[in-house]
N, C-alpha and C. Protein backbone atom coordinates (compact mmCIF):
# COMPACT_ATOMS: atom_id res chain seq x y z
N UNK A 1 10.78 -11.62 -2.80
CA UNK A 1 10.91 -10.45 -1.95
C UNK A 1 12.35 -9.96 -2.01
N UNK A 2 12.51 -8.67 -1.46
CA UNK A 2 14.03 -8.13 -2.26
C UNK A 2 14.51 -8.10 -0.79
N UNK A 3 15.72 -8.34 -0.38
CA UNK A 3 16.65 -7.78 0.79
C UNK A 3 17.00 -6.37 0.08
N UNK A 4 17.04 -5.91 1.90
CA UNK A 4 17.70 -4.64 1.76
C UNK A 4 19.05 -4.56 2.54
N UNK A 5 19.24 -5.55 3.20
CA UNK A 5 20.28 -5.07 3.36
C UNK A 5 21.26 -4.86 2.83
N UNK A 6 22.38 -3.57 2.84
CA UNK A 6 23.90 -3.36 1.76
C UNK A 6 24.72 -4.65 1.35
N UNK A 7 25.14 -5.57 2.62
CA UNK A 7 25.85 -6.92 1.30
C UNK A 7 24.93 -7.45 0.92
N UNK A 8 23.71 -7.41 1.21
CA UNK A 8 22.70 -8.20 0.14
C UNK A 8 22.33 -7.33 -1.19
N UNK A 9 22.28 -6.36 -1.28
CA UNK A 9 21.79 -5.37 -2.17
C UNK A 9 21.89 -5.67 -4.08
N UNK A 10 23.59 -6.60 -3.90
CA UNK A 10 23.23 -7.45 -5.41
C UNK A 10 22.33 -8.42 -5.44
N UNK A 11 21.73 -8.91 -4.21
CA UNK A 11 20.37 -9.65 -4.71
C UNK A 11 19.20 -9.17 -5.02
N UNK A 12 18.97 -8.09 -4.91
CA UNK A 12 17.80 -7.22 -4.74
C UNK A 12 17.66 -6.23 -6.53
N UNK A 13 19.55 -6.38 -6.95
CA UNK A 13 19.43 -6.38 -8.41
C UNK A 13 19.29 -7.27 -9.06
N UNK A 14 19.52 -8.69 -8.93
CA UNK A 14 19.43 -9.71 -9.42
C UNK A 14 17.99 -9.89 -9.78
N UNK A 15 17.14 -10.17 -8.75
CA UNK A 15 15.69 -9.91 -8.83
C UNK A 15 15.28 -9.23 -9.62
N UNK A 16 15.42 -7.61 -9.53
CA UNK A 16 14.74 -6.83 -10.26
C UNK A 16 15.37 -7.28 -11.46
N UNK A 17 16.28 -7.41 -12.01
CA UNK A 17 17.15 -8.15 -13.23
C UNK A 17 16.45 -9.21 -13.96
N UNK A 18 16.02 -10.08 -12.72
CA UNK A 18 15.67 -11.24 -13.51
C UNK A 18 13.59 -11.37 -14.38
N UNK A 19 12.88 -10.42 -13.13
CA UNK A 19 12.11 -9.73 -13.23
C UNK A 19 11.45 -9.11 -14.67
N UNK A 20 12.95 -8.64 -15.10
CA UNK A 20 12.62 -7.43 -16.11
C UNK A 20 13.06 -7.57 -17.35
N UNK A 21 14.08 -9.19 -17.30
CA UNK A 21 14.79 -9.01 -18.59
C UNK A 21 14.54 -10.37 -19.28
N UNK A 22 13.02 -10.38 -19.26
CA UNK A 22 12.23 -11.57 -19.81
C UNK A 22 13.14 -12.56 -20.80
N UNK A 23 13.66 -11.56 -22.17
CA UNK A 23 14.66 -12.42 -22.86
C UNK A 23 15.69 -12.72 -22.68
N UNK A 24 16.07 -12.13 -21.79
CA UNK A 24 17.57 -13.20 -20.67
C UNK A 24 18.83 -12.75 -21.69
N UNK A 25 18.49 -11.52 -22.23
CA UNK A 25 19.90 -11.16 -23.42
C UNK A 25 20.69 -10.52 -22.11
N UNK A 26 20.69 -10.22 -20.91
CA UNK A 26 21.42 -9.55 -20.24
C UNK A 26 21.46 -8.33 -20.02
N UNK A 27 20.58 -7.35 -21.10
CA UNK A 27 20.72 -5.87 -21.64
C UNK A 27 19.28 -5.63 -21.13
N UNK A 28 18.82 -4.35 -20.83
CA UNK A 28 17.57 -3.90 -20.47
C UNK A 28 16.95 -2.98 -21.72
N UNK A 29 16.21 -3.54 -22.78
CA UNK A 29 15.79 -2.70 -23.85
C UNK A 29 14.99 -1.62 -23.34
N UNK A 30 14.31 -0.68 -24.34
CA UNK A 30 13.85 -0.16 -23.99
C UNK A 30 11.97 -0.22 -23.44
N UNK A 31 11.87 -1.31 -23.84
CA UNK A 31 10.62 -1.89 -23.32
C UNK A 31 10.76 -2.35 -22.12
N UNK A 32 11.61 -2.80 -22.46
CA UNK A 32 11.87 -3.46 -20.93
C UNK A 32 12.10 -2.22 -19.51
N UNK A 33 12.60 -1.35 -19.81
CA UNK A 33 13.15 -0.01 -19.15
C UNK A 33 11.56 0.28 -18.07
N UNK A 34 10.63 0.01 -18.69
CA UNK A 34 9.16 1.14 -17.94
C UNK A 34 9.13 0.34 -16.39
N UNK A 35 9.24 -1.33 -17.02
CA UNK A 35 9.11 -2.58 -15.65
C UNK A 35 10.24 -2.57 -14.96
N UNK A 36 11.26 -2.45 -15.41
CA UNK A 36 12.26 -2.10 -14.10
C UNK A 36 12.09 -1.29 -13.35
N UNK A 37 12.08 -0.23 -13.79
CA UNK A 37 11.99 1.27 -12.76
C UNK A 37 10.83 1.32 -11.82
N UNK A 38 9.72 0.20 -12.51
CA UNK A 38 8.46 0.07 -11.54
C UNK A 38 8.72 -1.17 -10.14
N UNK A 39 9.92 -2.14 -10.84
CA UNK A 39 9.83 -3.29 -10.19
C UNK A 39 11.29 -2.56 -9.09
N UNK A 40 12.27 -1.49 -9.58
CA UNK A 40 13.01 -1.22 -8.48
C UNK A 40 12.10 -0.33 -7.52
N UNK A 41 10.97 0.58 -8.33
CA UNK A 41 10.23 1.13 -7.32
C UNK A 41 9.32 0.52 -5.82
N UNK A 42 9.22 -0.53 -6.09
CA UNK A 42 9.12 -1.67 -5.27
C UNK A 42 9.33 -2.50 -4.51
N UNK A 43 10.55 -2.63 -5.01
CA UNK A 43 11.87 -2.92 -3.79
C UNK A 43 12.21 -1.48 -3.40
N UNK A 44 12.30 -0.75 -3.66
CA UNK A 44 12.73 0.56 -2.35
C UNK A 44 11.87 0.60 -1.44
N UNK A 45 10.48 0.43 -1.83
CA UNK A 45 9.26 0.75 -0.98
C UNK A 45 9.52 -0.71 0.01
N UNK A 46 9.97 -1.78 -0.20
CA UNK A 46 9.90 -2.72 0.44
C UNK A 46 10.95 -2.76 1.98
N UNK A 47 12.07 -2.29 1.35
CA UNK A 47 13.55 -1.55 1.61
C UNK A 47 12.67 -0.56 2.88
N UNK A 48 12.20 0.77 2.39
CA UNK A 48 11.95 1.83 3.53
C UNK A 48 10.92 1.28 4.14
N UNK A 49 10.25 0.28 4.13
CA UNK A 49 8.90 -0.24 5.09
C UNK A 49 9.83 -1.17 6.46
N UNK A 50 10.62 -2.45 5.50
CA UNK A 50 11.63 -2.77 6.51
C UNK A 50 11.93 -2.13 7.34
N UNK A 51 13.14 -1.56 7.05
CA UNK A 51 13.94 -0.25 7.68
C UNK A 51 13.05 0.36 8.95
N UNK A 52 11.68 0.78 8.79
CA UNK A 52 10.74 1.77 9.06
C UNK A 52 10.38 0.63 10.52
N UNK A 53 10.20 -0.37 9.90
CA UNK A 53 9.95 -1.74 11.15
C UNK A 53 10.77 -2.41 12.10
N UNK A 54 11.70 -2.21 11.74
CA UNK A 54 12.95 -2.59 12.28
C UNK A 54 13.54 -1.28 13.19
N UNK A 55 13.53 -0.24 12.94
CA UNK A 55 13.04 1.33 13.48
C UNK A 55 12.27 1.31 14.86
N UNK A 56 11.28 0.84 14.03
CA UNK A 56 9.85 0.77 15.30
C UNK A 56 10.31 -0.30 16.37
N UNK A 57 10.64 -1.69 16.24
CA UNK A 57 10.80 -2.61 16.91
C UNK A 57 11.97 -1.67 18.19
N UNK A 58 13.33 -1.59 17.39
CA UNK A 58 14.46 -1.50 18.39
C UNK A 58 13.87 0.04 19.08
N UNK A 59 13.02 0.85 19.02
CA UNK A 59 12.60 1.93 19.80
C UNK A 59 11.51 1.62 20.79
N UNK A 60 10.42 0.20 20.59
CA UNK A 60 10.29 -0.31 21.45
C UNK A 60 11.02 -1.20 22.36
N UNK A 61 11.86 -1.96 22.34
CA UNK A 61 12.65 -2.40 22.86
C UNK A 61 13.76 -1.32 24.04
N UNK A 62 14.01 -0.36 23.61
CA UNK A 62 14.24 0.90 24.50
C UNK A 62 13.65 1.05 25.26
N UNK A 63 12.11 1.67 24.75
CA UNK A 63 11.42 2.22 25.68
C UNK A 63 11.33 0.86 27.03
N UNK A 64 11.21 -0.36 26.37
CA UNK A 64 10.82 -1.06 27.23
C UNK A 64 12.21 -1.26 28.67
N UNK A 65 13.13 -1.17 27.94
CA UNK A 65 14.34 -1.17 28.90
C UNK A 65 14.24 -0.20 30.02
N UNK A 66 14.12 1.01 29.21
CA UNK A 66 14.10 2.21 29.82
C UNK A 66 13.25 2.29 31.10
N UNK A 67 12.28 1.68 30.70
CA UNK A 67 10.94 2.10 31.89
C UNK A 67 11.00 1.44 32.97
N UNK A 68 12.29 0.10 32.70
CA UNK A 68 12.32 -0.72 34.04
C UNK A 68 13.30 0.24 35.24
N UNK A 69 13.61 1.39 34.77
CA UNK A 69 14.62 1.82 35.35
C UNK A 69 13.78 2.49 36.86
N UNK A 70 14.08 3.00 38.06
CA UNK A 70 13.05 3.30 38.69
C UNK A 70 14.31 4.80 39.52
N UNK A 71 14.02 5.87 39.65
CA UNK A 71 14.42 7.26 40.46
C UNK A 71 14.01 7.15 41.92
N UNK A 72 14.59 7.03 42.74
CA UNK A 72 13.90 8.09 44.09
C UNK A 72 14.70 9.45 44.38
N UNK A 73 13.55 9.84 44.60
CA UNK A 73 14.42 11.73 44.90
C UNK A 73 13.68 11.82 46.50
């Protein structure tokens, strides 16, 4: 699974790196080129689902704060 977070983000190339560069020459041929771009497409999607959840969580966590609050007028 890839981290997204920014100081993690060379792991998330490493992966897709290690992923894609079956013969371990270090270089991404051009065969190799179609599975990267599919395997970084993958980690982004993994990346904006996180993000998207982590989103959702701390906006519940608000609301929940929020609602303990109580007005009299």
């Amino acid at each position: 699974m890839a981290v997204c977070y920014p100081f993690l983000a060379y792991y998330s190339c490493r992966y897709v790196w290690a992923k894609c560069d079956p013969d371990g020459d270090g270089k991404i041929s051009r065969d190799e080129l179609t599975p990267l771009l599919a395997a970084w497409k993958e980690v982004a999607l993994q990346c904006t689902e996180q993000r998207m959840s982590i989103a959702d969580e701390q906006e519940e966590e608000r609301a929940k704060q929020s609602s303990k609050t109580c007005t009299i007028l």
